[in-house]
C-alpha atoms as a PDB file:
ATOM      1  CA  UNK A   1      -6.241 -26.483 -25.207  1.00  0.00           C
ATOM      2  CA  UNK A   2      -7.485 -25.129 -21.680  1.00  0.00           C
ATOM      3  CA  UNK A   3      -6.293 -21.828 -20.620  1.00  0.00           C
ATOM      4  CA  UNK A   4      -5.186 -21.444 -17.323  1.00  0.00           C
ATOM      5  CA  UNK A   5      -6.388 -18.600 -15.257  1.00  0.00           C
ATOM      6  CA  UNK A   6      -4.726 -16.433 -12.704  1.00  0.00           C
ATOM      7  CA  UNK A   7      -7.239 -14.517 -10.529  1.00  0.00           C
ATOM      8  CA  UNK A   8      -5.427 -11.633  -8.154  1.00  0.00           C
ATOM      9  CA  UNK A   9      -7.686 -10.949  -5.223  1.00  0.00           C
ATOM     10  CA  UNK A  10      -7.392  -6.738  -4.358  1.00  0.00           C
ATOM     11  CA  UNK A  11      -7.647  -6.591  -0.271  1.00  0.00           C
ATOM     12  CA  UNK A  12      -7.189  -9.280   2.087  1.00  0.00           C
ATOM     13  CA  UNK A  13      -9.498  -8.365   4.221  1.00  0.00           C
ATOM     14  CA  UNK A  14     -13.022 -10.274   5.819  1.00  0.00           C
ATOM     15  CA  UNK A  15     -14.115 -10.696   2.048  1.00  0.00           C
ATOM     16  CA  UNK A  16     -11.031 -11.101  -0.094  1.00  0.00           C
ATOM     17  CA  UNK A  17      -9.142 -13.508   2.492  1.00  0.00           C
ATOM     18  CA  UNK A  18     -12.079 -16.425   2.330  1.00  0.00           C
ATOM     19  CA  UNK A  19     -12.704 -15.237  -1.478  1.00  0.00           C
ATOM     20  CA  UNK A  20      -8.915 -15.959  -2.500  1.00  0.00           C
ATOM     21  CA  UNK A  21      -8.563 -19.419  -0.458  1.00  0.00           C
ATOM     22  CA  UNK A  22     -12.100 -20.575  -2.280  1.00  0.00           C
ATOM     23  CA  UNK A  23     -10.751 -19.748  -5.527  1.00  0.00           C
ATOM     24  CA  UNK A  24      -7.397 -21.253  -4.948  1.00  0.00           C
ATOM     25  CA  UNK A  25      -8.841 -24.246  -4.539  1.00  0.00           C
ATOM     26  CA  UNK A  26      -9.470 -25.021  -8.172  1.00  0.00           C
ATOM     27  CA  UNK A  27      -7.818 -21.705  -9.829  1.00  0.00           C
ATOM     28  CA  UNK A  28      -4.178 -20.021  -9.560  1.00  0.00           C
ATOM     29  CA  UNK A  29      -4.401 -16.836  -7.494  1.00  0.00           C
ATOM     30  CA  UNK A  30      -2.443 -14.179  -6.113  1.00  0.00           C
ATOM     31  CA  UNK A  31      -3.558 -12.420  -3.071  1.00  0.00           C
ATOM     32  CA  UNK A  32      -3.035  -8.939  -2.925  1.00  0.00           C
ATOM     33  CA  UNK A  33      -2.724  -6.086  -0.381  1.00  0.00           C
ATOM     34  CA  UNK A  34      -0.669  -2.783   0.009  1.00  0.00           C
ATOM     35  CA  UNK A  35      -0.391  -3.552   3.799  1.00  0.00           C
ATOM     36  CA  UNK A  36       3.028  -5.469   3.922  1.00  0.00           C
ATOM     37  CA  UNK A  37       3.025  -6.457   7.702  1.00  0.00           C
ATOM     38  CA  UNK A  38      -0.542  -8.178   6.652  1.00  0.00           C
ATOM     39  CA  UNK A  39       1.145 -10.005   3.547  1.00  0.00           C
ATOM     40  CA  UNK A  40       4.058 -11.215   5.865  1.00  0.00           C
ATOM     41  CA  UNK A  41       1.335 -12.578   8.345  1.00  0.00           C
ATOM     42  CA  UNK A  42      -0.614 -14.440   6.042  1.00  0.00           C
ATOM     43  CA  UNK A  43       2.699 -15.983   4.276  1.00  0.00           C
ATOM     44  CA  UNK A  44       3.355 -17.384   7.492  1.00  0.00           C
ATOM     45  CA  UNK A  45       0.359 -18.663   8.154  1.00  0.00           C
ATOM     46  CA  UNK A  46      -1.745 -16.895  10.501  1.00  0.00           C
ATOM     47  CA  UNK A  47      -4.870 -14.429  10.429  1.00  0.00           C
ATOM     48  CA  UNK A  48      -4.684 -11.624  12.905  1.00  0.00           C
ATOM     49  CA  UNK A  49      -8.630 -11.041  11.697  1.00  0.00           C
ATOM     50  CA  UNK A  50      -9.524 -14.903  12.366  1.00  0.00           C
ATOM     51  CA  UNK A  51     -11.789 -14.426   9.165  1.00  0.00           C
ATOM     52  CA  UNK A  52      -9.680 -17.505   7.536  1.00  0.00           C
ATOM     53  CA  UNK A  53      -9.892 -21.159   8.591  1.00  0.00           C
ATOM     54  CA  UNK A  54      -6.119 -21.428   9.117  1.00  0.00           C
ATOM     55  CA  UNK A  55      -6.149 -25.454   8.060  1.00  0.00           C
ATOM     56  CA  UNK A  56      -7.634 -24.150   4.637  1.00  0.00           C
ATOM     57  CA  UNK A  57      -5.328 -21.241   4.390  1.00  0.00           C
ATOM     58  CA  UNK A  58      -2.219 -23.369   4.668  1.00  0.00           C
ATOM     59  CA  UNK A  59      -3.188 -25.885   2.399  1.00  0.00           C
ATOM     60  CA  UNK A  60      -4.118 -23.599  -0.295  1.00  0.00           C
ATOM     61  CA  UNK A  61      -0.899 -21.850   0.671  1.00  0.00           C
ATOM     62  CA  UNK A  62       1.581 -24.991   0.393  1.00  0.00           C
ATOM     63  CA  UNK A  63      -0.263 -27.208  -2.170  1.00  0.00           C
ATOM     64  CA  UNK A  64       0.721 -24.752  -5.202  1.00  0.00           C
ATOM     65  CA  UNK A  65       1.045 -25.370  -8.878  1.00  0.00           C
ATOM     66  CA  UNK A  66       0.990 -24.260 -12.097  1.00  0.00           C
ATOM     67  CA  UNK A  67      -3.195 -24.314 -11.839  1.00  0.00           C
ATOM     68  CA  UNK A  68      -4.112 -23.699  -8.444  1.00  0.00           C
ATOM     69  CA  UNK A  69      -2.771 -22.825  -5.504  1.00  0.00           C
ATOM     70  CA  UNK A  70      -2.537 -19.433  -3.585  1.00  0.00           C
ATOM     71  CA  UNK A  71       0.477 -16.958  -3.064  1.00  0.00           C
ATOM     72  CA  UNK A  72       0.644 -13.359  -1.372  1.00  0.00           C
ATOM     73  CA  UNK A  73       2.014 -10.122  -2.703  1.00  0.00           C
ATOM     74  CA  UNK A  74       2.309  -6.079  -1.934  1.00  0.00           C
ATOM     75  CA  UNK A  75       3.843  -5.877  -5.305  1.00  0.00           C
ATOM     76  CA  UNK A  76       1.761  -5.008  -8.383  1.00  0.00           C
ATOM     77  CA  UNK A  77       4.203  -7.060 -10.964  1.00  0.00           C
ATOM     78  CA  UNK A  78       3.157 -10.346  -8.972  1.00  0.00           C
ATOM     79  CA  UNK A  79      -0.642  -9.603 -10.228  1.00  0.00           C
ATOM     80  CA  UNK A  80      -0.168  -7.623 -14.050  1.00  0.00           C
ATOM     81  CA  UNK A  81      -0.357 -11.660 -15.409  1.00  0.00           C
ATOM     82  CA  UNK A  82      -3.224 -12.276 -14.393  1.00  0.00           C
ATOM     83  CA  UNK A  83      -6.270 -12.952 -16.098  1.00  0.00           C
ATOM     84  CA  UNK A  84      -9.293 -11.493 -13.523  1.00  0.00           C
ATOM     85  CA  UNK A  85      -8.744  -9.134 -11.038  1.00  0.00           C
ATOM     86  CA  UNK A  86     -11.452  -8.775  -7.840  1.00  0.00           C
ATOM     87  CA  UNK A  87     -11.035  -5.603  -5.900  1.00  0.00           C
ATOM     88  CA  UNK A  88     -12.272  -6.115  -2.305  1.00  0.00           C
ATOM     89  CA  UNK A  89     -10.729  -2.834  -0.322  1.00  0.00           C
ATOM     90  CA  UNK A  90     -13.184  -1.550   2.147  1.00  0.00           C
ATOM     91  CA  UNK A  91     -16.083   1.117   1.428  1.00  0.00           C
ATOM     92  CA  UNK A  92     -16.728   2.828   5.162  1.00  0.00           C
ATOM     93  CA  UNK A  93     -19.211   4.791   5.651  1.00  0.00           C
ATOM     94  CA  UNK A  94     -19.783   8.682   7.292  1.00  0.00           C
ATOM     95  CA  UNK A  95     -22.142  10.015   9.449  1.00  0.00           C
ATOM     96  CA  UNK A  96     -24.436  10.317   7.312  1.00  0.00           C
ATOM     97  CA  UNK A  97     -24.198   6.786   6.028  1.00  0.00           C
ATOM     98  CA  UNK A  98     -22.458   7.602   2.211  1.00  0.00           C
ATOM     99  CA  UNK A  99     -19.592   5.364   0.851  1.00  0.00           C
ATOM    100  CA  UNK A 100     -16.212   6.540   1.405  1.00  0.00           C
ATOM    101  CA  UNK A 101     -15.089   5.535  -2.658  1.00  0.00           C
ATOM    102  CA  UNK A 102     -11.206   6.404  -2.017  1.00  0.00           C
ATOM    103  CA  UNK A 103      -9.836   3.351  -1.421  1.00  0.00           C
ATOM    104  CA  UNK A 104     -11.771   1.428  -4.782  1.00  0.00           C
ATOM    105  CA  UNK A 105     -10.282   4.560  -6.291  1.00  0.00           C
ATOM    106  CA  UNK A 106      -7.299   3.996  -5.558  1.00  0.00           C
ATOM    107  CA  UNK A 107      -7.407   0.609  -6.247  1.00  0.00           C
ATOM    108  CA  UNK A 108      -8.771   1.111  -9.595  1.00  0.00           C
ATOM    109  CA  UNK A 109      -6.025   3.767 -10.483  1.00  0.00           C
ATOM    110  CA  UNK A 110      -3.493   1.323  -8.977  1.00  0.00           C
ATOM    111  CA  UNK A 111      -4.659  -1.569 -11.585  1.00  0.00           C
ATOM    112  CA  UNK A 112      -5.086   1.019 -14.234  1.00  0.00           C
ATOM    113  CA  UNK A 113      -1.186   0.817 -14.573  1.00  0.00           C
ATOM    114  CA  UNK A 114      -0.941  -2.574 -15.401  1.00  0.00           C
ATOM    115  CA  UNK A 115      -3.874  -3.448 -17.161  1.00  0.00           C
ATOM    116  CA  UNK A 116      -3.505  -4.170 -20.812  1.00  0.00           C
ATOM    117  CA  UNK A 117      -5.913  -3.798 -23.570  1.00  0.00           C
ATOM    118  CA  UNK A 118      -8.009  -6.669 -24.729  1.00  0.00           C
END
């Protein structure tokens, strides 16, 4: 029996937007970001960044089922069933060039409530 697999995509941003409509195209994934004004826009079909190809972004969009296909959520229940999770939140930089770490902090504290063991 083949599992299916349900990859949620952390950040919708230039590399978790492109990342989540490639995967959609042959896996089940749920696109996730805590900005809920960039959820709405992508659920109607546009990409104030212009980092997607909107033709591939609606078809991965509308052409959902039960193994592929790509939805959009702010809500961490929409992503605790799924089986991979890719964090892709942004790592600025200072002045002096170091990583800013807070927001794949956060991010990792945020899926640290859901995750299960195993």
């Amino acid at each position: 029996m083949d599992k299916t697999y349900k990859i949620a995509i952390i950040g919708l941003g230039y590399v978790g937007l492109p990342l989540a409509i490639a995967f959609a195209k042959k896996y089940k994934v749920v696109g996730f970001d805590i900005d809920t004004n960039r959820i709405e826009e992508l659920r109607a079909g546009t990409d104030s960044t212009l980092e997607a190809n909107l033709d591939e972004l609606s078809t991965v969009a509308k052409n959902r089922d039960s193994f592929k296909g790509l939805t959009f959520s702010a809500s961490l229940e929409d992503v605790k069933d799924c089986n991979f999770y890719i964090v892709t939140v942004p790592t600025p930089i200072d002045e002096l060039k170091n990583p800013d770490l807070k927001p794949l902090l956060q991010a990792s504290a945020m899926l640290g409530k859901i995750l299960k063991k195993g």
